[in-house]
PDB file of N, CA and C in Angstrom:
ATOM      1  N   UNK A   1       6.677 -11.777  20.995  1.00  0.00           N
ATOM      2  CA  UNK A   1       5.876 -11.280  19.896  1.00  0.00           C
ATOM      3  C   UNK A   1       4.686 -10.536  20.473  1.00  0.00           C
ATOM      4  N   UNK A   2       4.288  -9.475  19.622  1.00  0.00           N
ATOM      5  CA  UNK A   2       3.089  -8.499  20.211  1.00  0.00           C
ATOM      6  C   UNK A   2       2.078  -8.837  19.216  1.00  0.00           C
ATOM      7  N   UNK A   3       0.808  -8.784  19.313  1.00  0.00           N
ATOM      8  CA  UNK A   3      -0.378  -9.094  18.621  1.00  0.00           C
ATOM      9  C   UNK A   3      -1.286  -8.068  18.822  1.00  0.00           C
ATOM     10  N   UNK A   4      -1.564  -6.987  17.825  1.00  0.00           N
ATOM     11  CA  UNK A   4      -1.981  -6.116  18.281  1.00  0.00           C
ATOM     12  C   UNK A   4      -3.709  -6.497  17.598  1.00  0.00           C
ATOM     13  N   UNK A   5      -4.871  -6.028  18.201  1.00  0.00           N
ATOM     14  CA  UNK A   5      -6.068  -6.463  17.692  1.00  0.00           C
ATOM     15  C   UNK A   5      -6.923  -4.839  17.900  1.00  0.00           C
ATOM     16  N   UNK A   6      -7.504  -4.474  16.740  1.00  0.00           N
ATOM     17  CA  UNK A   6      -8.622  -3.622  17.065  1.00  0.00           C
ATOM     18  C   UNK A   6      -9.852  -3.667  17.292  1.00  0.00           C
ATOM     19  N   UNK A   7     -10.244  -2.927  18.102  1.00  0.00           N
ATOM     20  CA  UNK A   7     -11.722  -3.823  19.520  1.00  0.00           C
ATOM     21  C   UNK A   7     -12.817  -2.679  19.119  1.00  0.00           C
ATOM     22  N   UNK A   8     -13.969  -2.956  19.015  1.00  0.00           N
ATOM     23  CA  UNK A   8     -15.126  -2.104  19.396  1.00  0.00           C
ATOM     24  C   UNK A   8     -16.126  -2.907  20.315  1.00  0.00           C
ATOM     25  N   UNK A   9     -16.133  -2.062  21.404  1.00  0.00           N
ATOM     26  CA  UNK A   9     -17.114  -2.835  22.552  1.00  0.00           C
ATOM     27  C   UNK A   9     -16.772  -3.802  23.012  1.00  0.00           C
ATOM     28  N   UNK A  10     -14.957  -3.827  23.114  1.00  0.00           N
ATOM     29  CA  UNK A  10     -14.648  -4.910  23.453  1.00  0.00           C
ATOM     30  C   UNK A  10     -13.795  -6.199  23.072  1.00  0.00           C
ATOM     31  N   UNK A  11     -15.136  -6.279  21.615  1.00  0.00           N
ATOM     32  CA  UNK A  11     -14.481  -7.236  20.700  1.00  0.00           C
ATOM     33  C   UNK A  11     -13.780  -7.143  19.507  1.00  0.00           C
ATOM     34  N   UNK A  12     -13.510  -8.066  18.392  1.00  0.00           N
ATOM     35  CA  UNK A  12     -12.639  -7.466  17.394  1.00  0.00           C
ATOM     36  C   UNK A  12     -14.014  -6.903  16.331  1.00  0.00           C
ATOM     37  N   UNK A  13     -13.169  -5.333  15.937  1.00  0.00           N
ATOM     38  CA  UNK A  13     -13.896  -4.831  14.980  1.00  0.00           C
ATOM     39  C   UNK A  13     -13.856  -4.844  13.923  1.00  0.00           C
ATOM     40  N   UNK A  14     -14.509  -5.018  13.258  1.00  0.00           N
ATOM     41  CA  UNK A  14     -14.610  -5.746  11.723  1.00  0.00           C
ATOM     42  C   UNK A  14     -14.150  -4.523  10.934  1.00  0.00           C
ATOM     43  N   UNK A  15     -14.002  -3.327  11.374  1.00  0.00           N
ATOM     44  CA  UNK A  15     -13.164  -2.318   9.889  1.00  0.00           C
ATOM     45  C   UNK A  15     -12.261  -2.071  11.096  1.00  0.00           C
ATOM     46  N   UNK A  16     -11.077  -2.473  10.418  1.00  0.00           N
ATOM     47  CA  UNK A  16      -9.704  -1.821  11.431  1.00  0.00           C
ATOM     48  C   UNK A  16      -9.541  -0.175  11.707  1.00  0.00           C
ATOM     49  N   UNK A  17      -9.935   0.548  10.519  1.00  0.00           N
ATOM     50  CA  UNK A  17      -9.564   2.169  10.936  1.00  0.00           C
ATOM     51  C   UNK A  17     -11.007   2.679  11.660  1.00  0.00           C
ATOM     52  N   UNK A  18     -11.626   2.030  11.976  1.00  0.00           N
ATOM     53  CA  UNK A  18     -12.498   2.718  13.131  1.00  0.00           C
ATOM     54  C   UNK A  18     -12.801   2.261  14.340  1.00  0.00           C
ATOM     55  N   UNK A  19     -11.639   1.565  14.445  1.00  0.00           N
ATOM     56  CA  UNK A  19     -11.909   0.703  16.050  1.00  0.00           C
ATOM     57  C   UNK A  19     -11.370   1.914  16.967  1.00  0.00           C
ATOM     58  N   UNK A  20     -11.953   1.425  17.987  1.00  0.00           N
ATOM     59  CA  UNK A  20     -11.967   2.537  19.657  1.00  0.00           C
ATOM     60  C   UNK A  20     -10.747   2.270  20.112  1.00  0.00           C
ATOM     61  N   UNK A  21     -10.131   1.327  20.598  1.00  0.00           N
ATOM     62  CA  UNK A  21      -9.063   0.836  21.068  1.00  0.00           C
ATOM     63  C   UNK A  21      -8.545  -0.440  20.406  1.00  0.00           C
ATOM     64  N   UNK A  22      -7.002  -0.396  20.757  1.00  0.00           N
ATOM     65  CA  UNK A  22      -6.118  -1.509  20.072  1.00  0.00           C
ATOM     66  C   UNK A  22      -5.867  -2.496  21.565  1.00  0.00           C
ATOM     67  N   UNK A  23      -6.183  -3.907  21.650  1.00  0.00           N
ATOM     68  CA  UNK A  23      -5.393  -4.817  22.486  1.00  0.00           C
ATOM     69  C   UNK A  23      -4.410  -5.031  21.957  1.00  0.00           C
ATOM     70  N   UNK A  24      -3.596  -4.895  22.795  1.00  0.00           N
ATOM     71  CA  UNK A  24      -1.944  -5.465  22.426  1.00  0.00           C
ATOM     72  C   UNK A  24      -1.298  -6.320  23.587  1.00  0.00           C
ATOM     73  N   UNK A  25      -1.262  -7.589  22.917  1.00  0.00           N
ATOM     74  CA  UNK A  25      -0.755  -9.095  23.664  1.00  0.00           C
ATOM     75  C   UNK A  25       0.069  -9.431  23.455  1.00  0.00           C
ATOM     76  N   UNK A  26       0.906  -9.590  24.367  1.00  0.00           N
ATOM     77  CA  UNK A  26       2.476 -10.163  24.317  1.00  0.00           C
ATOM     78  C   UNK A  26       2.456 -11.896  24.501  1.00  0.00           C
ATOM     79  N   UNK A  27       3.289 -12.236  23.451  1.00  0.00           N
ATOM     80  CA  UNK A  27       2.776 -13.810  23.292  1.00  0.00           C
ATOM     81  C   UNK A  27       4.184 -14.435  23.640  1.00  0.00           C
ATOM     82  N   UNK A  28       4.334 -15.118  23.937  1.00  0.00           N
ATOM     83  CA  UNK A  28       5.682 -16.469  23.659  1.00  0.00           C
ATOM     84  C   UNK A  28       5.176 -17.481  23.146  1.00  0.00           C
ATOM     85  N   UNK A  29       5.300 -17.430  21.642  1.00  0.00           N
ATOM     86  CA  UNK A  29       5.337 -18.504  20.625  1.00  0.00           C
ATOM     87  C   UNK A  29       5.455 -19.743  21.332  1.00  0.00           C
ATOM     88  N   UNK A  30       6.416 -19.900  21.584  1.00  0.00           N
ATOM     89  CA  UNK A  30       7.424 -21.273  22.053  1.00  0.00           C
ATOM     90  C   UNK A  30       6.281 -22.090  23.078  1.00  0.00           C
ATOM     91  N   UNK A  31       6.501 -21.150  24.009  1.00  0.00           N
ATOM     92  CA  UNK A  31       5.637 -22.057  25.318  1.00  0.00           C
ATOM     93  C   UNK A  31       3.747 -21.738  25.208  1.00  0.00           C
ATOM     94  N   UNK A  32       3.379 -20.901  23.929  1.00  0.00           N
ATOM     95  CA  UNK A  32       2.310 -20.553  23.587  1.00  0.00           C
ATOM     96  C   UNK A  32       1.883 -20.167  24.888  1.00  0.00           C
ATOM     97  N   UNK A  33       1.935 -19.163  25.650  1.00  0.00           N
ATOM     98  CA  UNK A  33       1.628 -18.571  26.556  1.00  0.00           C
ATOM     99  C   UNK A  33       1.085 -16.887  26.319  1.00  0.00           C
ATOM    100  N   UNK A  34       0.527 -16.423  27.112  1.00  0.00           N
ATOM    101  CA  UNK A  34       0.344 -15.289  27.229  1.00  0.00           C
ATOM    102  C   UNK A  34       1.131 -14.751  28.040  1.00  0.00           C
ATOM    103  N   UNK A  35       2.066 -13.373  27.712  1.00  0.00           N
ATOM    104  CA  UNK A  35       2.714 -12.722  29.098  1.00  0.00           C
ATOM    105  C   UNK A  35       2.621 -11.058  29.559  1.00  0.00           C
ATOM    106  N   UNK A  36       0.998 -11.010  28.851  1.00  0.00           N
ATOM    107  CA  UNK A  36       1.080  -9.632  29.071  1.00  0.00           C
ATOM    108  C   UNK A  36      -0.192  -9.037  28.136  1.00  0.00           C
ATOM    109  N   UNK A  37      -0.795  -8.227  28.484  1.00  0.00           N
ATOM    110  CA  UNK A  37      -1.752  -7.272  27.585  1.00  0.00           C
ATOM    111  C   UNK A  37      -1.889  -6.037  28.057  1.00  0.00           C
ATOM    112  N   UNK A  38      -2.338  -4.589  27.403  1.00  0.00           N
ATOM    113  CA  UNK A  38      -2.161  -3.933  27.521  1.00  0.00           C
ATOM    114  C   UNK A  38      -3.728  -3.370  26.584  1.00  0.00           C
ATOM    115  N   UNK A  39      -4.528  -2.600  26.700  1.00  0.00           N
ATOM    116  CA  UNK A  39      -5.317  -1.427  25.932  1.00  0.00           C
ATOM    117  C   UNK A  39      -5.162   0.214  25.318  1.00  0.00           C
ATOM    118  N   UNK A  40      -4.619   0.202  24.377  1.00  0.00           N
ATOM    119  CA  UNK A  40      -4.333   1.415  24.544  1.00  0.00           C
ATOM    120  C   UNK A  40      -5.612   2.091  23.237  1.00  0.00           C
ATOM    121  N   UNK A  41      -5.680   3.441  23.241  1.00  0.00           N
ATOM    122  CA  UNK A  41      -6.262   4.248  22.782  1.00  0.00           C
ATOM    123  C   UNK A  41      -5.917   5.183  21.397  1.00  0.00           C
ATOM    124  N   UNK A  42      -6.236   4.719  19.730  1.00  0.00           N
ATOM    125  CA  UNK A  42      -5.602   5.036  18.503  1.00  0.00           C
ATOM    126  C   UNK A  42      -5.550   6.499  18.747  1.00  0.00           C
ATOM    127  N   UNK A  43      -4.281   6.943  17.910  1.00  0.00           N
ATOM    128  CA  UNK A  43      -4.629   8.509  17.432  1.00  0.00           C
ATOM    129  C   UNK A  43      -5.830   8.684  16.829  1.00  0.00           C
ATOM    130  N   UNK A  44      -5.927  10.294  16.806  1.00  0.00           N
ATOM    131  CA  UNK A  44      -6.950  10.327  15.128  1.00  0.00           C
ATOM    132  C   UNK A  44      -6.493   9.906  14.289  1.00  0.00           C
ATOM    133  N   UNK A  45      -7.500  10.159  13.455  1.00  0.00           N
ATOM    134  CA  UNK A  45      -7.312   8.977  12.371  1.00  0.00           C
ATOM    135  C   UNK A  45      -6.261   9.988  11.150  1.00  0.00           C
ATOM    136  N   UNK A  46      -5.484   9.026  10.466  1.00  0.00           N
ATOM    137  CA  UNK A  46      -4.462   9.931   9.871  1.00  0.00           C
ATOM    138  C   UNK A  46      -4.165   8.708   8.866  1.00  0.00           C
ATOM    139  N   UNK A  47      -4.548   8.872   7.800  1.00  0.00           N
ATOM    140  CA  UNK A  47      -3.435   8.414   6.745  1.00  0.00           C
ATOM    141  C   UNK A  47      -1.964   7.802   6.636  1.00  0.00           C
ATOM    142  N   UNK A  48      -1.905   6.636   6.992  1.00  0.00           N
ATOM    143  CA  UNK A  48      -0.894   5.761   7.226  1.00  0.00           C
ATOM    144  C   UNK A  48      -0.365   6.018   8.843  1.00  0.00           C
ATOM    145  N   UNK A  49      -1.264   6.591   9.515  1.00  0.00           N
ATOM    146  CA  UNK A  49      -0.445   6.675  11.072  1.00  0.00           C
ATOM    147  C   UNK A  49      -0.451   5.193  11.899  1.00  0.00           C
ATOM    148  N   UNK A  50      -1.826   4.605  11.423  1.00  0.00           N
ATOM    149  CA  UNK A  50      -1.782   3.291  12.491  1.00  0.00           C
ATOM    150  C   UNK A  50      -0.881   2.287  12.270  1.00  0.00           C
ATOM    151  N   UNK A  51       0.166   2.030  11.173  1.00  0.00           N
ATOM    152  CA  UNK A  51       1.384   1.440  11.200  1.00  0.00           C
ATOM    153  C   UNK A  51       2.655   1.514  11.995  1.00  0.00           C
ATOM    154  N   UNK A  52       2.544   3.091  11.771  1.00  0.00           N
ATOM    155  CA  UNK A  52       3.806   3.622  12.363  1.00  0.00           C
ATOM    156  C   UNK A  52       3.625   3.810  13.862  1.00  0.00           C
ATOM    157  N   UNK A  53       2.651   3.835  14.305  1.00  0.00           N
ATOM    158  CA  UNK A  53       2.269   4.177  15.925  1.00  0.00           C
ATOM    159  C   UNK A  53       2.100   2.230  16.285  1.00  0.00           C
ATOM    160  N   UNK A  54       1.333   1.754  15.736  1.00  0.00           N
ATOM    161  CA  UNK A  54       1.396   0.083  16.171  1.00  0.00           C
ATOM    162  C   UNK A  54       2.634  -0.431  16.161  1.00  0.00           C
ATOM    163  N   UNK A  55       3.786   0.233  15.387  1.00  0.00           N
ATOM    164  CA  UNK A  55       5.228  -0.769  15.028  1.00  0.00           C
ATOM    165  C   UNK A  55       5.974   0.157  16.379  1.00  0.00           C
ATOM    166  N   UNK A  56       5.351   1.641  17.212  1.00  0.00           N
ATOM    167  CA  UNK A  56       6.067   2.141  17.826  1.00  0.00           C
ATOM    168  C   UNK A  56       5.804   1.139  19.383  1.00  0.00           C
ATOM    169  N   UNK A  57       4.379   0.699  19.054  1.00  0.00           N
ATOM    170  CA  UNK A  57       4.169   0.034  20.511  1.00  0.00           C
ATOM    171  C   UNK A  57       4.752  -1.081  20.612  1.00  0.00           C
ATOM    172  N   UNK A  58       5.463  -1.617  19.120  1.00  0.00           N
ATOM    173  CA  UNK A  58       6.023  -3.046  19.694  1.00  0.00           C
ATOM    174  C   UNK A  58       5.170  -3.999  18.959  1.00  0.00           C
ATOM    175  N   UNK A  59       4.536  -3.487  18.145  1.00  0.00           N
ATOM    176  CA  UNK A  59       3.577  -4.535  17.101  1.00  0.00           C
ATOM    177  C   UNK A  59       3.887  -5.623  16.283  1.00  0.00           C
ATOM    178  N   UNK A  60       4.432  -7.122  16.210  1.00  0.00           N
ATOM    179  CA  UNK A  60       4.991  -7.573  15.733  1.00  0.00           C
ATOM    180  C   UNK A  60       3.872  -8.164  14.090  1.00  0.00           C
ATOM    181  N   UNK A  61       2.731  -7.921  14.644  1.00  0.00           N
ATOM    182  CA  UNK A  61       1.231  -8.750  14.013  1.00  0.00           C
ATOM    183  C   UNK A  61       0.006  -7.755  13.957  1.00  0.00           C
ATOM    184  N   UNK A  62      -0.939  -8.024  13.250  1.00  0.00           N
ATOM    185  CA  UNK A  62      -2.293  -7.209  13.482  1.00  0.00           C
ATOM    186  C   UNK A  62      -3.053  -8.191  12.945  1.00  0.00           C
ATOM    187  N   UNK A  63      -3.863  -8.899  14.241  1.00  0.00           N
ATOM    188  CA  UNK A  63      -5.093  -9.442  13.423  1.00  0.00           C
ATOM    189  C   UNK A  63      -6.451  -8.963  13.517  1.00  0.00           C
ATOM    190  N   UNK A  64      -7.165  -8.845  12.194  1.00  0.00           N
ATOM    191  CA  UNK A  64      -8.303  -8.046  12.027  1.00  0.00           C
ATOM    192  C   UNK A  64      -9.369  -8.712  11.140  1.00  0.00           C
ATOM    193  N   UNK A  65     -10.514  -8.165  11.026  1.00  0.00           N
ATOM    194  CA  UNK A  65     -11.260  -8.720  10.342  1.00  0.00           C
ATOM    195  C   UNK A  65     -11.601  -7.882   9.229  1.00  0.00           C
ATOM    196  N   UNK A  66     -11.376  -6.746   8.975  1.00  0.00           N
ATOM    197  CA  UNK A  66     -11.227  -6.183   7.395  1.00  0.00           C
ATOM    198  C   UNK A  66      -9.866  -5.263   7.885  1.00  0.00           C
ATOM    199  N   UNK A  67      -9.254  -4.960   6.443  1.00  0.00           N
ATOM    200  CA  UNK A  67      -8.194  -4.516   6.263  1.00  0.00           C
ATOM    201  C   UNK A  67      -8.223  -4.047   4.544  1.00  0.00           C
ATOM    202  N   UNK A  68      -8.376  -2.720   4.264  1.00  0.00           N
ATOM    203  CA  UNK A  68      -7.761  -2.556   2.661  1.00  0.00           C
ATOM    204  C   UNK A  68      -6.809  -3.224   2.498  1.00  0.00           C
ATOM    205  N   UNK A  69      -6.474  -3.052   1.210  1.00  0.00           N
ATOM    206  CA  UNK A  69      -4.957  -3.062   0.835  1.00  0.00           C
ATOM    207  C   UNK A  69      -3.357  -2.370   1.059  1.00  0.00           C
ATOM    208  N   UNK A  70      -4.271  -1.240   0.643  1.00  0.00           N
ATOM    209  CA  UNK A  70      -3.253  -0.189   0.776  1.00  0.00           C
ATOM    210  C   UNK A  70      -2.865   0.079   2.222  1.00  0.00           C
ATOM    211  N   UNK A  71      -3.681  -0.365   3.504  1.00  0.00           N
ATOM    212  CA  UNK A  71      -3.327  -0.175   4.588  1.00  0.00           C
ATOM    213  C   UNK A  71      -2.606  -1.843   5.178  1.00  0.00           C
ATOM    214  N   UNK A  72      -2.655  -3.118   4.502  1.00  0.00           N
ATOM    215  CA  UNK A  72      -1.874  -3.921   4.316  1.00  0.00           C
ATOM    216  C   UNK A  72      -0.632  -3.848   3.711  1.00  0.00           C
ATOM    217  N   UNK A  73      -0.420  -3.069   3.107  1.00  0.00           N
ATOM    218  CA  UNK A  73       0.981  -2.606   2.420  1.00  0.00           C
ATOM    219  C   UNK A  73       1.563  -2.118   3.349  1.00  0.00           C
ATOM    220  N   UNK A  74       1.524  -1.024   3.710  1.00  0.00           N
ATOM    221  CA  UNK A  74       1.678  -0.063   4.970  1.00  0.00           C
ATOM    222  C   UNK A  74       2.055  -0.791   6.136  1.00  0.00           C
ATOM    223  N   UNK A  75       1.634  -1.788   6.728  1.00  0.00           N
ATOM    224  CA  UNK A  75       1.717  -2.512   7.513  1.00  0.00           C
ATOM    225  C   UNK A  75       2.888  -3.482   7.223  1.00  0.00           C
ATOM    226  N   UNK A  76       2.821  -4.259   5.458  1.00  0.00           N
ATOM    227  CA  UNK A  76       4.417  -4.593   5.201  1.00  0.00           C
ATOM    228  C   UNK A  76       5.374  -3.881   5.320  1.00  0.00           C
ATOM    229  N   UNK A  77       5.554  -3.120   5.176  1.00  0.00           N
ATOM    230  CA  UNK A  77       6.308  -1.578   4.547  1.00  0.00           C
ATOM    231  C   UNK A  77       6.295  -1.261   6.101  1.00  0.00           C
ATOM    232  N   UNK A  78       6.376  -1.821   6.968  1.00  0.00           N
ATOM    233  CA  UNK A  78       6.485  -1.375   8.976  1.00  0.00           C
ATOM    234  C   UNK A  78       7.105  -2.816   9.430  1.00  0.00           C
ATOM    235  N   UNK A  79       7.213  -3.804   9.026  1.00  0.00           N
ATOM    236  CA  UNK A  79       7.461  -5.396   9.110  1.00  0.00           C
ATOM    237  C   UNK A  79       6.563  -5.814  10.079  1.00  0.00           C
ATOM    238  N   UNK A  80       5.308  -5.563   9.560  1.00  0.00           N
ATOM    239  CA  UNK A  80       4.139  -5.680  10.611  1.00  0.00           C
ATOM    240  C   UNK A  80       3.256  -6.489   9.752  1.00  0.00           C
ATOM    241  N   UNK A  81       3.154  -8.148  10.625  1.00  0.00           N
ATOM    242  CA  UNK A  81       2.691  -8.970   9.470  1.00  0.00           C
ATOM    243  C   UNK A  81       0.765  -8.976   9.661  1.00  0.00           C
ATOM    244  N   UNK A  82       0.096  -9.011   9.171  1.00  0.00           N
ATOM    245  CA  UNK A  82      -1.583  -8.700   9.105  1.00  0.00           C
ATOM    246  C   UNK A  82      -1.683 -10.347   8.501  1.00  0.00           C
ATOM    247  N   UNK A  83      -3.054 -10.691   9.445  1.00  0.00           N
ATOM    248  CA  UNK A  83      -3.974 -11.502   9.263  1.00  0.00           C
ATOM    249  C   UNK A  83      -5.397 -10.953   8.819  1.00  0.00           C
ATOM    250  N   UNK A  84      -5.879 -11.331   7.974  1.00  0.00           N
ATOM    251  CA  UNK A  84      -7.699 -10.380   8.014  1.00  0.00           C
ATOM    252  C   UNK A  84      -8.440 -11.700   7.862  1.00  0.00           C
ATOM    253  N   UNK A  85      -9.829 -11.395   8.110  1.00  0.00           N
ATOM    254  CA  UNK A  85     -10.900 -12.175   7.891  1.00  0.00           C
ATOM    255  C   UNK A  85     -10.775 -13.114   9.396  1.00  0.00           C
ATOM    256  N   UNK A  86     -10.315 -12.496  10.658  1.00  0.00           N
ATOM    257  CA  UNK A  86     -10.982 -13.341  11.730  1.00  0.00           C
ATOM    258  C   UNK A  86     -12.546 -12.555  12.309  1.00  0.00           C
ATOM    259  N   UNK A  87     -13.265 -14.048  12.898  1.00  0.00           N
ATOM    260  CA  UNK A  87     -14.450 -13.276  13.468  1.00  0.00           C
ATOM    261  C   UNK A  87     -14.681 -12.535  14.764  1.00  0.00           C
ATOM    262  N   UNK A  88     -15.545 -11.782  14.831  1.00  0.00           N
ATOM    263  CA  UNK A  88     -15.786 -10.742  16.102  1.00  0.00           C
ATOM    264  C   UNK A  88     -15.638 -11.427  17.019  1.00  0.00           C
ATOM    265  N   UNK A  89     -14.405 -11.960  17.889  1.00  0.00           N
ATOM    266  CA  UNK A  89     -14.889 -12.466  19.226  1.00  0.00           C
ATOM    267  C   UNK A  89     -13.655 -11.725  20.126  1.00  0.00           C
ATOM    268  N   UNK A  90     -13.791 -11.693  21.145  1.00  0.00           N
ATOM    269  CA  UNK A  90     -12.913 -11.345  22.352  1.00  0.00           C
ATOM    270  C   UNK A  90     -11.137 -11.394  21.787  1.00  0.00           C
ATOM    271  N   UNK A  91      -9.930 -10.188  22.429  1.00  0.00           N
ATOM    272  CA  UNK A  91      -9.050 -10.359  21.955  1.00  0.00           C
ATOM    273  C   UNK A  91      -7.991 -11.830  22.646  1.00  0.00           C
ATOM    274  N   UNK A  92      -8.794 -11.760  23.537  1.00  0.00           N
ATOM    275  CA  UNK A  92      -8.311 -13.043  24.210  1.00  0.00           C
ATOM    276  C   UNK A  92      -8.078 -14.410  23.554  1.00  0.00           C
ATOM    277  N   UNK A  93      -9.774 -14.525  22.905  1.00  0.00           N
ATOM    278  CA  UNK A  93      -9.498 -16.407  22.093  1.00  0.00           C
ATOM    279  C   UNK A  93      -9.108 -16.100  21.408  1.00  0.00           C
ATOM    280  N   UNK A  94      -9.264 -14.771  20.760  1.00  0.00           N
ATOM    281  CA  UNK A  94      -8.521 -14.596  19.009  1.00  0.00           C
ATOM    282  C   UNK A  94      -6.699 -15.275  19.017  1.00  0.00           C
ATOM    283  N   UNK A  95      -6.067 -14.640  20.298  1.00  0.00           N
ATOM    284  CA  UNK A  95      -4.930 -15.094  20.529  1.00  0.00           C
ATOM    285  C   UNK A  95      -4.536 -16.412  20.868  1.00  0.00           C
ATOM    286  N   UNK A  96      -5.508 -17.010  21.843  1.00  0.00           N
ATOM    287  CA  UNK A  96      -5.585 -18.931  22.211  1.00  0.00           C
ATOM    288  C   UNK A  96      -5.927 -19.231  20.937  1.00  0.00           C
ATOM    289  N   UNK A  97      -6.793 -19.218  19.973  1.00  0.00           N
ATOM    290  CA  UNK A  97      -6.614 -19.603  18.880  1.00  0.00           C
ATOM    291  C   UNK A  97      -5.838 -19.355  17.509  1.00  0.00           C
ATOM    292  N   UNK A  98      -5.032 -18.071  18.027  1.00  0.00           N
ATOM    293  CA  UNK A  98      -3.906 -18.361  16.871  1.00  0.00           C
ATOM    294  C   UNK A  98      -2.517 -19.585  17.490  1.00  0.00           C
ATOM    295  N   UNK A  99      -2.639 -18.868  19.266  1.00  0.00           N
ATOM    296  CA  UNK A  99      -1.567 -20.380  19.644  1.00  0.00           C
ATOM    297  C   UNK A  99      -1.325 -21.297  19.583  1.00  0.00           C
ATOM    298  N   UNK A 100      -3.081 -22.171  19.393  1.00  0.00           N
ATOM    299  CA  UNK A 100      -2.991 -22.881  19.159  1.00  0.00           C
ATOM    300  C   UNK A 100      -3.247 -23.795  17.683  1.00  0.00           C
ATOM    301  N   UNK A 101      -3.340 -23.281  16.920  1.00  0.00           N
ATOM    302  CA  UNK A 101      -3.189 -22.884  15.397  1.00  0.00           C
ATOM    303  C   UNK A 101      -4.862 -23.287  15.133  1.00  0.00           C
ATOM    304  N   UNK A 102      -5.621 -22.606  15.580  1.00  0.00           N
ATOM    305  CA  UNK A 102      -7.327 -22.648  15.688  1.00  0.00           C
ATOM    306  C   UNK A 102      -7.593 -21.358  14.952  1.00  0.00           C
ATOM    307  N   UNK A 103      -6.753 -20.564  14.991  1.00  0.00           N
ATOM    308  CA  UNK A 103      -7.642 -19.500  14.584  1.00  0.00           C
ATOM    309  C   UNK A 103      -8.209 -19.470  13.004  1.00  0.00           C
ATOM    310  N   UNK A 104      -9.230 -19.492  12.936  1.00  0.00           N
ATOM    311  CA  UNK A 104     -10.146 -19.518  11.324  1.00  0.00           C
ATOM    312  C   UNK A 104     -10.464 -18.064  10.864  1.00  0.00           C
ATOM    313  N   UNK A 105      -9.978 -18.580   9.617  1.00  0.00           N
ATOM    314  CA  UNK A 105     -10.133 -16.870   9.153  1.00  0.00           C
ATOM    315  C   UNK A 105     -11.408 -16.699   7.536  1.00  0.00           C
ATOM    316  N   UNK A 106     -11.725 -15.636   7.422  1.00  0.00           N
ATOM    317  CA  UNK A 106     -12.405 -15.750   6.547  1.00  0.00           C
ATOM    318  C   UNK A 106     -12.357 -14.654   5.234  1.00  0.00           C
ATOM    319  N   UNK A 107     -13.854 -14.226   5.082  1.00  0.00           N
ATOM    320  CA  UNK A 107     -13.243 -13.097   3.616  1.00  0.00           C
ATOM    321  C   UNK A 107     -12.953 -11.726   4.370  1.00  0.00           C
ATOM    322  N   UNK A 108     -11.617 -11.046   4.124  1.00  0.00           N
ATOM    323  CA  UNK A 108     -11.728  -9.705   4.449  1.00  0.00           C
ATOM    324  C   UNK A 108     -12.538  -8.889   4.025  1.00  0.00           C
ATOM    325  N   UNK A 109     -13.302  -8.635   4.892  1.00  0.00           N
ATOM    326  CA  UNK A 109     -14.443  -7.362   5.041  1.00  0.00           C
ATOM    327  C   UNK A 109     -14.220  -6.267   4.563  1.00  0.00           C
ATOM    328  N   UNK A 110     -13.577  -5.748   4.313  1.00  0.00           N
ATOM    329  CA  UNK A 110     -13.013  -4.388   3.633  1.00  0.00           C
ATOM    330  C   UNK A 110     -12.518  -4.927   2.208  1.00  0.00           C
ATOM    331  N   UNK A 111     -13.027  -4.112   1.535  1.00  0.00           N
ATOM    332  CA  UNK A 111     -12.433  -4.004  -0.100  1.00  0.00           C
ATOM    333  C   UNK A 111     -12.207  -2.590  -0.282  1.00  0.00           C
ATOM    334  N   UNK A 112     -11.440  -2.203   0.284  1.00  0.00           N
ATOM    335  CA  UNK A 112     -11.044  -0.355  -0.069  1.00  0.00           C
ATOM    336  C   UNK A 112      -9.639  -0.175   0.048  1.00  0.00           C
TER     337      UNK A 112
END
């Protein structure tokens, strides 16, 4: 499974369509391990592109801390399942704490 997270300065950015870069973590459920990460760099910004370019890298997930709707749809509509409302921290614990079923989520930040 891939976990893709959008970062500003690093950490997770609280509006998904203006983050700088996407972490993308390759997980094994099973043995809750990490086996891989990668940084890569979004297109411009385009009207439904970050689905179709995240589902091209292998995106199985997106967790974020705001997310519209309509770009949650988009993301169903790719079989790309979205979490929203985690807090700004490193893409690293965000992932140890979804492994280990820690991760706390809160109100999505985005209403658009």
């Amino acid at each position: 499974m891939k976990i893709a997270i959008p970062l500003h300065q690093g950490s997770l950015s609280m509006h998904f369509g203006h983050c700088e870069h996407f972490a993308l973590i390759e997980i094994d459920e099973q043995k809750k391990a990490v086996l891989g990460e990668s940084l890569h760099e979004p297109p411009p910004h385009e009207p439904g592109l970050l689905p179709r370019w995240l589902g091209e890298l292998g995106a199985d997930m997106v967790i974020a801390g705001g997310m519209g709707r309509r770009a949650q749809e988009l993301f169903a509509n790719n079989n790309i399942a979205v979490l929203v409302g985690a807090q700004g921290i490193s893409p690293q614990q965000l992932v140890s704490d979804y492994l280990t079923g820690n991760l706390q989520t809160g109100e999505n930040c985005c209403d658009h």
